[in-house]
C-alpha atoms as a PDB file:
ATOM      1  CA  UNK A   1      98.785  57.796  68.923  1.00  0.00           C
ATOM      2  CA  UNK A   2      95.454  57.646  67.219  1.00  0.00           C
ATOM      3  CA  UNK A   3      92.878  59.766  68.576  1.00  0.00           C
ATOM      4  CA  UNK A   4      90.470  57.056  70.192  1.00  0.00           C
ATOM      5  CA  UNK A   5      93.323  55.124  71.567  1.00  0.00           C
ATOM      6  CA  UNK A   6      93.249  54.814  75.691  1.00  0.00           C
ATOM      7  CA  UNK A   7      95.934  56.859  77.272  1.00  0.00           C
ATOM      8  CA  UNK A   8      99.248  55.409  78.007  1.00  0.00           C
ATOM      9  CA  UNK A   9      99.270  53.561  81.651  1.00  0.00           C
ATOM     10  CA  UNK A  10     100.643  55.900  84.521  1.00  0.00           C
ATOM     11  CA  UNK A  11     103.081  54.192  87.241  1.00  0.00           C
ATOM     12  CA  UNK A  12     101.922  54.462  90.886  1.00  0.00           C
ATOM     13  CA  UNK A  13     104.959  55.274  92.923  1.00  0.00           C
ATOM     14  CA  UNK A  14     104.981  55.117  96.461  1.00  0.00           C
ATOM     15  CA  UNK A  15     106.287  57.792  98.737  1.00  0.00           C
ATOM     16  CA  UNK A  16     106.675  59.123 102.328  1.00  0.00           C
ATOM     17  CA  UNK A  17     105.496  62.852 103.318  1.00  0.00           C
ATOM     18  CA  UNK A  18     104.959  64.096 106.903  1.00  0.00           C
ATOM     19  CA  UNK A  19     105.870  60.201 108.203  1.00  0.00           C
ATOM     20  CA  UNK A  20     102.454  59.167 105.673  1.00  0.00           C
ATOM     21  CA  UNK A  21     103.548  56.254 103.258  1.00  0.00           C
ATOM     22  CA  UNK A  22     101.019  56.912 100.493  1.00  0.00           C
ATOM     23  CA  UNK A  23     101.202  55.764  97.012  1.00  0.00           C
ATOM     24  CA  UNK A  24      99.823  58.382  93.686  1.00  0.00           C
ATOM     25  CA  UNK A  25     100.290  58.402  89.937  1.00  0.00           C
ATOM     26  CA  UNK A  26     103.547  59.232  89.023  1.00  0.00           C
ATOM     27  CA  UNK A  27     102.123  62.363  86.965  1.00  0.00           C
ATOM     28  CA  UNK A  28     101.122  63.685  90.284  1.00  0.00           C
ATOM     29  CA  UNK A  29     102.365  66.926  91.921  1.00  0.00           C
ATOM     30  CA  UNK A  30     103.680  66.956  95.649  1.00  0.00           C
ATOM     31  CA  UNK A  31     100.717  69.591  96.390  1.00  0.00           C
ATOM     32  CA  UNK A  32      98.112  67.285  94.632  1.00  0.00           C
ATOM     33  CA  UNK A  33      99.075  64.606  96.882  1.00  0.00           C
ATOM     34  CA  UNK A  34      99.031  66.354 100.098  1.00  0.00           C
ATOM     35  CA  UNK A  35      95.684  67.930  99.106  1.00  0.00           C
ATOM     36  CA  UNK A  36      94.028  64.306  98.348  1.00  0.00           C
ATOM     37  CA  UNK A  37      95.341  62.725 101.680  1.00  0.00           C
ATOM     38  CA  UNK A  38      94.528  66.118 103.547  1.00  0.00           C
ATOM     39  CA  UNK A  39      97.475  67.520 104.282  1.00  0.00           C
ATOM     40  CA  UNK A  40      97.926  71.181 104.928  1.00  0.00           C
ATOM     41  CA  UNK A  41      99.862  73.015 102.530  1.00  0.00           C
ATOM     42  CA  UNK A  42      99.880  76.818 102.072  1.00  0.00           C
ATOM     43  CA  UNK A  43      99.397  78.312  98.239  1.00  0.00           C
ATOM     44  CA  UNK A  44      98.009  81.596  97.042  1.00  0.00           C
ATOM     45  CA  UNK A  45      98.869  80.542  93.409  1.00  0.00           C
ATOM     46  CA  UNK A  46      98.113  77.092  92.677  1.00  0.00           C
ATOM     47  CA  UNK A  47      95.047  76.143  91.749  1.00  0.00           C
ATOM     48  CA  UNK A  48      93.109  73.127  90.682  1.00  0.00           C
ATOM     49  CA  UNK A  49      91.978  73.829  87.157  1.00  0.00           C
ATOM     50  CA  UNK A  50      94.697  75.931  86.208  1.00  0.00           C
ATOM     51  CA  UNK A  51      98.227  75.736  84.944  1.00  0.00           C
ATOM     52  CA  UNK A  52     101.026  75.983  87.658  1.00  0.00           C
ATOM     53  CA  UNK A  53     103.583  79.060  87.335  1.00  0.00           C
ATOM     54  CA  UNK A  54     105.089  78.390  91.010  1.00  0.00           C
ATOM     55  CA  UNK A  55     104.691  82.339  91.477  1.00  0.00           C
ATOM     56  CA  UNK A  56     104.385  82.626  95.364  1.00  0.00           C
ATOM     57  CA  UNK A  57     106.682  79.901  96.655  1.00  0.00           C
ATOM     58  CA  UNK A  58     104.418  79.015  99.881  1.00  0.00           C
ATOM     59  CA  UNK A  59     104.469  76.016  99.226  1.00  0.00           C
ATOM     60  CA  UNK A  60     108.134  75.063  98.904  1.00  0.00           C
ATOM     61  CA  UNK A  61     108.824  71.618 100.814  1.00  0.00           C
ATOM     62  CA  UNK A  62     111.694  70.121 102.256  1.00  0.00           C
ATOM     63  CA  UNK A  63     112.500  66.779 100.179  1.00  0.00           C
ATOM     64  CA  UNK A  64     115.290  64.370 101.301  1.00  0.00           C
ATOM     65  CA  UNK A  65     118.394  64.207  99.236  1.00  0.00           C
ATOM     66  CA  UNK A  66     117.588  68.051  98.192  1.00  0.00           C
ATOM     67  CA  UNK A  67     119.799  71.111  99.177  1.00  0.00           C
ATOM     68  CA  UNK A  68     117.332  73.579  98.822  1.00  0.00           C
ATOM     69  CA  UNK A  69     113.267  73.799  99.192  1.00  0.00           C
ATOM     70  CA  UNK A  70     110.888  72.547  96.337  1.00  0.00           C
ATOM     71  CA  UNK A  71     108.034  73.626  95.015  1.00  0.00           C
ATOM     72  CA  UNK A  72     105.410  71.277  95.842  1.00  0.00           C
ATOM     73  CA  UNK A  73     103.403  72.780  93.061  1.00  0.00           C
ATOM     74  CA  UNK A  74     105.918  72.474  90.719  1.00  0.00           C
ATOM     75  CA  UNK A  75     107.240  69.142  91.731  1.00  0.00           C
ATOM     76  CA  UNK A  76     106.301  65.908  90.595  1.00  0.00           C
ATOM     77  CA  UNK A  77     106.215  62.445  93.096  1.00  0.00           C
ATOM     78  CA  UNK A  78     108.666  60.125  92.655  1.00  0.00           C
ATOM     79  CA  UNK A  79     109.224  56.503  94.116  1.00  0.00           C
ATOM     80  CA  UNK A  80     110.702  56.669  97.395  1.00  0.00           C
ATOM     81  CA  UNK A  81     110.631  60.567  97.695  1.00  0.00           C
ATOM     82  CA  UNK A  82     110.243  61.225 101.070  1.00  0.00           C
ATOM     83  CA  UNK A  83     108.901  64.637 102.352  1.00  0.00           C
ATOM     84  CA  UNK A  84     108.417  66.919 104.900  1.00  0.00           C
ATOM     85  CA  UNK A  85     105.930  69.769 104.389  1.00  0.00           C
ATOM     86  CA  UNK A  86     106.133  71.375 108.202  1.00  0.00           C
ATOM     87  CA  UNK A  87     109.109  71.863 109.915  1.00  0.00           C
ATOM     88  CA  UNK A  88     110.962  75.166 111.683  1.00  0.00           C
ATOM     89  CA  UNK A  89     112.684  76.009 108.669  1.00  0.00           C
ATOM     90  CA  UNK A  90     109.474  76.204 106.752  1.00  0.00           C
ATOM     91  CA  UNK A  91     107.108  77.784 109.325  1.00  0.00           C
ATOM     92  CA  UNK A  92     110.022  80.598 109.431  1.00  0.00           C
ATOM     93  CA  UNK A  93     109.931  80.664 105.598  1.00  0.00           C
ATOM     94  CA  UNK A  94     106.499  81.026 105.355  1.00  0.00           C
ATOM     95  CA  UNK A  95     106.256  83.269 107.831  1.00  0.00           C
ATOM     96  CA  UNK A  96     108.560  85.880 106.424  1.00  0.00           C
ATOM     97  CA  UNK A  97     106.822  85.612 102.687  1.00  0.00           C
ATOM     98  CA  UNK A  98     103.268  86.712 104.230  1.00  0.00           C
ATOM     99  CA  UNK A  99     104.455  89.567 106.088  1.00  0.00           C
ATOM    100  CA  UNK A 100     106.452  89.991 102.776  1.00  0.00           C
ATOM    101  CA  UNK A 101     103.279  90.214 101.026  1.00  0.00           C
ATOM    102  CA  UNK A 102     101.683  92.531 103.723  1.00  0.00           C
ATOM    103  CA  UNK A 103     104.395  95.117 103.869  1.00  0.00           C
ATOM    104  CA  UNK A 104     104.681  95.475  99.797  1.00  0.00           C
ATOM    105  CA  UNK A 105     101.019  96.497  99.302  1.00  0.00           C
ATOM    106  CA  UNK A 106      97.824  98.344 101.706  1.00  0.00           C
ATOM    107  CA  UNK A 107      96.072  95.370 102.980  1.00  0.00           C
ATOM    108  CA  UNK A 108      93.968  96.786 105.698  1.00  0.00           C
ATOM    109  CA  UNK A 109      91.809  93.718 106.446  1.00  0.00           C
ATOM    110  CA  UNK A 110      89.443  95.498 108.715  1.00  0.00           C
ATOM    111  CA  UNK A 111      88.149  97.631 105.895  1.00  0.00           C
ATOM    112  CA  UNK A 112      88.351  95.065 102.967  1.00  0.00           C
ATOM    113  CA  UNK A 113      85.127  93.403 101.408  1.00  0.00           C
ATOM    114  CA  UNK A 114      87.227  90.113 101.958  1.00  0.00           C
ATOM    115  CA  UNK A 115      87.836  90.717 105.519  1.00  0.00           C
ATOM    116  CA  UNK A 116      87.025  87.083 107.239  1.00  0.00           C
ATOM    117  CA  UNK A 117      86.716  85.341 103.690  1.00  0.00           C
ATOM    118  CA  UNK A 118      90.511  85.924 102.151  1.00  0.00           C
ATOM    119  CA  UNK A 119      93.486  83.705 101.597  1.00  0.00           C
ATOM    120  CA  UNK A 120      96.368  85.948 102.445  1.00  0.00           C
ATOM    121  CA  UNK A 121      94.368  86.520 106.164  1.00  0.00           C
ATOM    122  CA  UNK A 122      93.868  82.786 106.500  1.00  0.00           C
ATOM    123  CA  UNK A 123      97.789  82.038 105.463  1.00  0.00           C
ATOM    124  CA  UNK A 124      98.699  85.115 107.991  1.00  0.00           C
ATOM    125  CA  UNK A 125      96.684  83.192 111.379  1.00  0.00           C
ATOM    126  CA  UNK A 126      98.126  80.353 109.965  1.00  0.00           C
ATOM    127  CA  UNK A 127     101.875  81.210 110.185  1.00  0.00           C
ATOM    128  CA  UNK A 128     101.091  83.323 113.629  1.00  0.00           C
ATOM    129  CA  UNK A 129     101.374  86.346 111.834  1.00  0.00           C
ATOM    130  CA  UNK A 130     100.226  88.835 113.837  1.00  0.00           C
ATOM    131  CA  UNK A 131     102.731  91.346 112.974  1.00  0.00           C
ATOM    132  CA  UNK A 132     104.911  92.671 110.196  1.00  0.00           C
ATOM    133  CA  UNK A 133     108.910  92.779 111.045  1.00  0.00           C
ATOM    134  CA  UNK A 134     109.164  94.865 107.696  1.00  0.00           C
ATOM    135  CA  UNK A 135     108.774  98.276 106.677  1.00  0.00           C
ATOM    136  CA  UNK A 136     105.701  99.162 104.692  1.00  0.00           C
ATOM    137  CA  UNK A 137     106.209 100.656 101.558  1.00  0.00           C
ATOM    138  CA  UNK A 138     103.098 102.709 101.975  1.00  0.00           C
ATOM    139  CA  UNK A 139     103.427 103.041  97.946  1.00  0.00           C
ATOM    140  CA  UNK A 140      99.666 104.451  96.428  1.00  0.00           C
ATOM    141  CA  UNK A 141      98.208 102.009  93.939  1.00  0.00           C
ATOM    142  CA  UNK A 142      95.174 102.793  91.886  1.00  0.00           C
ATOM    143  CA  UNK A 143      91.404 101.215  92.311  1.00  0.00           C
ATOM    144  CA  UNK A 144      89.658 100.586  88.777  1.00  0.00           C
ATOM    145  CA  UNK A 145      86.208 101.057  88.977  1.00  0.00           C
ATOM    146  CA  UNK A 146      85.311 101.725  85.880  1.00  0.00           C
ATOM    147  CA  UNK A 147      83.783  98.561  85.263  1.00  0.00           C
ATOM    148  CA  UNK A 148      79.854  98.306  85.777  1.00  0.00           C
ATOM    149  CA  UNK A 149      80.023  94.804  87.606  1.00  0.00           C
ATOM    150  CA  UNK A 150      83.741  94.548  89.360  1.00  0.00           C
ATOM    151  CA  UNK A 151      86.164  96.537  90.826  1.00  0.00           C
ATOM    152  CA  UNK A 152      90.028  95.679  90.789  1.00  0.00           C
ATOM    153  CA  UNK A 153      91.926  97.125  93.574  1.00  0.00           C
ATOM    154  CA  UNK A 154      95.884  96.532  92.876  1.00  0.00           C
ATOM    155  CA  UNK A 155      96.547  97.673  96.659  1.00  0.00           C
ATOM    156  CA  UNK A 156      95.299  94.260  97.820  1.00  0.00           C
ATOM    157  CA  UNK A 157      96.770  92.275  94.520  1.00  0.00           C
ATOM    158  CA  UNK A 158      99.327  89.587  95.162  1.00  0.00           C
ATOM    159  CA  UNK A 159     100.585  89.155  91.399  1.00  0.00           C
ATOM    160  CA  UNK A 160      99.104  85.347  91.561  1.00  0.00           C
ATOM    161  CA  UNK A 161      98.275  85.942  88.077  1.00  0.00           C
ATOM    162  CA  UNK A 162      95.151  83.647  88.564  1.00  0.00           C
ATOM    163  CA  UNK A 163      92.830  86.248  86.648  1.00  0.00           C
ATOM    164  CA  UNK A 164      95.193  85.694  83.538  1.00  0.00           C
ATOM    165  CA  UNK A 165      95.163  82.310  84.119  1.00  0.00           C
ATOM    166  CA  UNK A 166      91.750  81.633  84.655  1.00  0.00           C
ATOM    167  CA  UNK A 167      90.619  84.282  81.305  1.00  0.00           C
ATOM    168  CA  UNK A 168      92.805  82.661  79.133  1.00  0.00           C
ATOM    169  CA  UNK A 169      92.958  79.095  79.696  1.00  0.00           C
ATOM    170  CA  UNK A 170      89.093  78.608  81.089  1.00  0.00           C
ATOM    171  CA  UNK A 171      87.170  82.120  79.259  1.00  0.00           C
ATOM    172  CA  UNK A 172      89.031  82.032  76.031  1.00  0.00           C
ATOM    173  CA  UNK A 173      88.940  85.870  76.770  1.00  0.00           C
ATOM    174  CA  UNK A 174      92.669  86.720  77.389  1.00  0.00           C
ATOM    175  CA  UNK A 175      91.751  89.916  78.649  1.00  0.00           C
ATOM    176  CA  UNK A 176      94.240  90.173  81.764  1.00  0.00           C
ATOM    177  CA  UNK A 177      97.727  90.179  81.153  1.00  0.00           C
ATOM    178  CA  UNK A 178     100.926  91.379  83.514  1.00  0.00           C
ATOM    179  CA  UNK A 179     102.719  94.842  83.559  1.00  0.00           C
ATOM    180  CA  UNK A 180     105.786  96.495  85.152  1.00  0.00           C
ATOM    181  CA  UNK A 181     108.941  94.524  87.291  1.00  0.00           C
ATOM    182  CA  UNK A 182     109.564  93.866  90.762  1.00  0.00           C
ATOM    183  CA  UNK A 183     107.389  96.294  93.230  1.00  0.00           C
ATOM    184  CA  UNK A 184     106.030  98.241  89.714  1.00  0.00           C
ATOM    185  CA  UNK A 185     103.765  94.978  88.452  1.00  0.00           C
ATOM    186  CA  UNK A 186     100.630  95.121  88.325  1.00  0.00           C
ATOM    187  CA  UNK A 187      97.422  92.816  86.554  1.00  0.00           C
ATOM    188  CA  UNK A 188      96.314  95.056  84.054  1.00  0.00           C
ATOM    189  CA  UNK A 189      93.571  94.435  80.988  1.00  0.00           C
ATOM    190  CA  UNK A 190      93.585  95.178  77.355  1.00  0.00           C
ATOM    191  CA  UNK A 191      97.353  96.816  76.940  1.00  0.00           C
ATOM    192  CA  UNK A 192      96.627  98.810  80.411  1.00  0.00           C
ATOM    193  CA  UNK A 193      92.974 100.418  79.008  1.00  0.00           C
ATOM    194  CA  UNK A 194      90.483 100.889  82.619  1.00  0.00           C
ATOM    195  CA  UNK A 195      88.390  97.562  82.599  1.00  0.00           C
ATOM    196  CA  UNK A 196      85.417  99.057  81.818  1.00  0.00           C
ATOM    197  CA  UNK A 197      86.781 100.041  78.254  1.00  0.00           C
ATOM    198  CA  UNK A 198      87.625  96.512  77.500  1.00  0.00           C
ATOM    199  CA  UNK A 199      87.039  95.798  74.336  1.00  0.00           C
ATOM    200  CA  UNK A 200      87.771  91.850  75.233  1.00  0.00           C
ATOM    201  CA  UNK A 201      86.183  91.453  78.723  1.00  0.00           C
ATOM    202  CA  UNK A 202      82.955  88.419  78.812  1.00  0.00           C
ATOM    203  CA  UNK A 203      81.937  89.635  82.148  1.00  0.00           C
ATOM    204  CA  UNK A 204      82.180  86.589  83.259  1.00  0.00           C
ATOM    205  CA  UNK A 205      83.180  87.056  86.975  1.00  0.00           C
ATOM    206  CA  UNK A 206      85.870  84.175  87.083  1.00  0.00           C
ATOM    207  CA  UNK A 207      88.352  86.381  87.752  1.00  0.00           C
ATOM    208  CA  UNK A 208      86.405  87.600  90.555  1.00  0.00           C
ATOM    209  CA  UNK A 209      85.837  84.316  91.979  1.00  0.00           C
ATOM    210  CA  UNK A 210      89.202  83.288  91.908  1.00  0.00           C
ATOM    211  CA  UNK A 211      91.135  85.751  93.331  1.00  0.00           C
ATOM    212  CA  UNK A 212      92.443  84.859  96.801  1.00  0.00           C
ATOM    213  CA  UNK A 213      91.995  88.577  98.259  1.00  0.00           C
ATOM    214  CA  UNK A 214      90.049  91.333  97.810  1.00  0.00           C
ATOM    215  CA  UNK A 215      91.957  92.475  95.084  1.00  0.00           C
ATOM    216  CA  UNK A 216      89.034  91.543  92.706  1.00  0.00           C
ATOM    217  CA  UNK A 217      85.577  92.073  93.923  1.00  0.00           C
ATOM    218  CA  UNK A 218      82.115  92.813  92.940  1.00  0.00           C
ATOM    219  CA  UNK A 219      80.757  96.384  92.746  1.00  0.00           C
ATOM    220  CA  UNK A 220      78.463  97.218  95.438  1.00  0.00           C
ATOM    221  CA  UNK A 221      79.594  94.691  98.251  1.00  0.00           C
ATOM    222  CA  UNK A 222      80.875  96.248 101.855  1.00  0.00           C
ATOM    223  CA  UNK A 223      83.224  95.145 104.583  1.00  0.00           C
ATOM    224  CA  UNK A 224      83.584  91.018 105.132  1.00  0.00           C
ATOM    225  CA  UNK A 225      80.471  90.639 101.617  1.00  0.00           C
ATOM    226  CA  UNK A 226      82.395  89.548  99.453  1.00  0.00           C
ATOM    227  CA  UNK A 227      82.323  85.340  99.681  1.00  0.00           C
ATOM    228  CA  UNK A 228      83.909  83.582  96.488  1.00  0.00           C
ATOM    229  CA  UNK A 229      82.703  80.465  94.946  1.00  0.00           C
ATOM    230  CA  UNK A 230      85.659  78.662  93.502  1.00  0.00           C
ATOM    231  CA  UNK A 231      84.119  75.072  93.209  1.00  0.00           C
ATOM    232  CA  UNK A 232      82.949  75.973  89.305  1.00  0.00           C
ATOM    233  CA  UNK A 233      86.231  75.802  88.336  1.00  0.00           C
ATOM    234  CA  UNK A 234      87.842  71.810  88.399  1.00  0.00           C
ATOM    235  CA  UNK A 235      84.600  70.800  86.229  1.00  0.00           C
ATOM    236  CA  UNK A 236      84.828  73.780  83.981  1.00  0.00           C
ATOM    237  CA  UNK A 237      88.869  72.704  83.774  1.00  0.00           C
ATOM    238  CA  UNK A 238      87.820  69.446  82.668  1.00  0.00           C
ATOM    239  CA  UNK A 239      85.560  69.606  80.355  1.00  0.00           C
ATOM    240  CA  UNK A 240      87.216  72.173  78.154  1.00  0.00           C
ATOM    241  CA  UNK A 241      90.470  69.596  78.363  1.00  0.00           C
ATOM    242  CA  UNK A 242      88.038  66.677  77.111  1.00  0.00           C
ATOM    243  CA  UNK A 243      86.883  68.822  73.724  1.00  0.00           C
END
């Protein structure tokens, strides 16, 4: 196709989710659909700006004709899909990933910079979480602070790999990248150097900013400080896709 050419035209299919008949663009994702019309839909991954890797399955969806949950992040709308985004089965699904989440790493909210401004705490009122049914690992991870600006702590980190997302398709910078399996990973930078040796690193912040948790914060802030501005990130998205 030349280069000035209009883009092909995209179908609008119509669909049913939560009992809503709603038509979108057939290159539209379950999530992006429920997020236009409003409807609730937990994610700690997804993103708007950023690629989808369909890491930390809240958002799986019941869809008719399926045998087994879908990623609403991951799925695409077709005509006559119909869907159901709340039901028992999902609230008990849901459920049992956040407390999941809370028992593999330290996340003592009343202590955290994040505390009243974090996604995981949101999700975890949200599902009626209000206790873990799991044994804590109670495994140490380290705190980087070696960074003049930012601090990563990996006991609050919940591998949503937005940081590497966000350096490397938005920054350019590529300077966080994923190490270790199951329980063992961890966000590191520059081949597992401290941050503040990065030889890569823009100081940028976006990392910072879009990190659900406290995981990723700025140096210097205290209990319930640190507020993130995410709303940079959809224009950035688009104008680096329009170059």
């Amino acid at each position: 196709m030349p280069i000035n050419a209009p883009p092909p035209s995209v179908r609008v299919v119509t669909l049913r989710i939560d009992g809503l008949d709603l038509s979108a663009r057939e290159d539209e994702t379950i999530i992006e659909v429920c997020r236009e019309n409003k409807i609730p839909i937990p994610s700690l991954c997804w993103m708007d700006g950023l690629s989808v890797v369909g890491a930390c399955r809240l958002c799986m969806v019941e869809v008719t004709g399926q045998n087994r949950l879908l990623a609403a992040c991951a799925t695409r709308v077709a005509e006559g899909m119909e869907v159901t985004t709340d039901s028992e089965k999902l609230r008990r699904y849901r459920r049992t990933l956040v407390e999941l989440l809370f028992a593999e790493r330290n996340h003592v909210c009343s202590v955290c910079v994040s505390n009243g401004h974090c996604e995981l705490q949101w999700l975890a009122e949200a599902c009626g979480v209000d206790h873990v049914r799991m044994p804590y690992r109670n495994a140490g991870y380290g705190v980087d602070s070696s960074h003049e600006m930012f601090r990563v702590d990996h006991n609050r980190c919940v591998l949503c790999t937005r940081c590497v997302r966000v350096c490397d398709e938005i920054e350019g910078a590529h300077t966080w990248d994923l190490m270790g399996r199951g329980s063992d990973c961890q966000v590191i930078t520059d081949l597992a150097r401290p941050w503040g040796e990065s030889d890569t690193c823009t100081s940028c912040g976006k990392c910072v900013q879009v990190c659900p948790t406290g995981a990723l914060v700025k140096q210097g802030t205290s209990v319930g400080e640190m507020v993130k501005d995410q709303h940079f990130l959809p224009i950035l998205a688009r104008r680096r896709s329009t170059r």
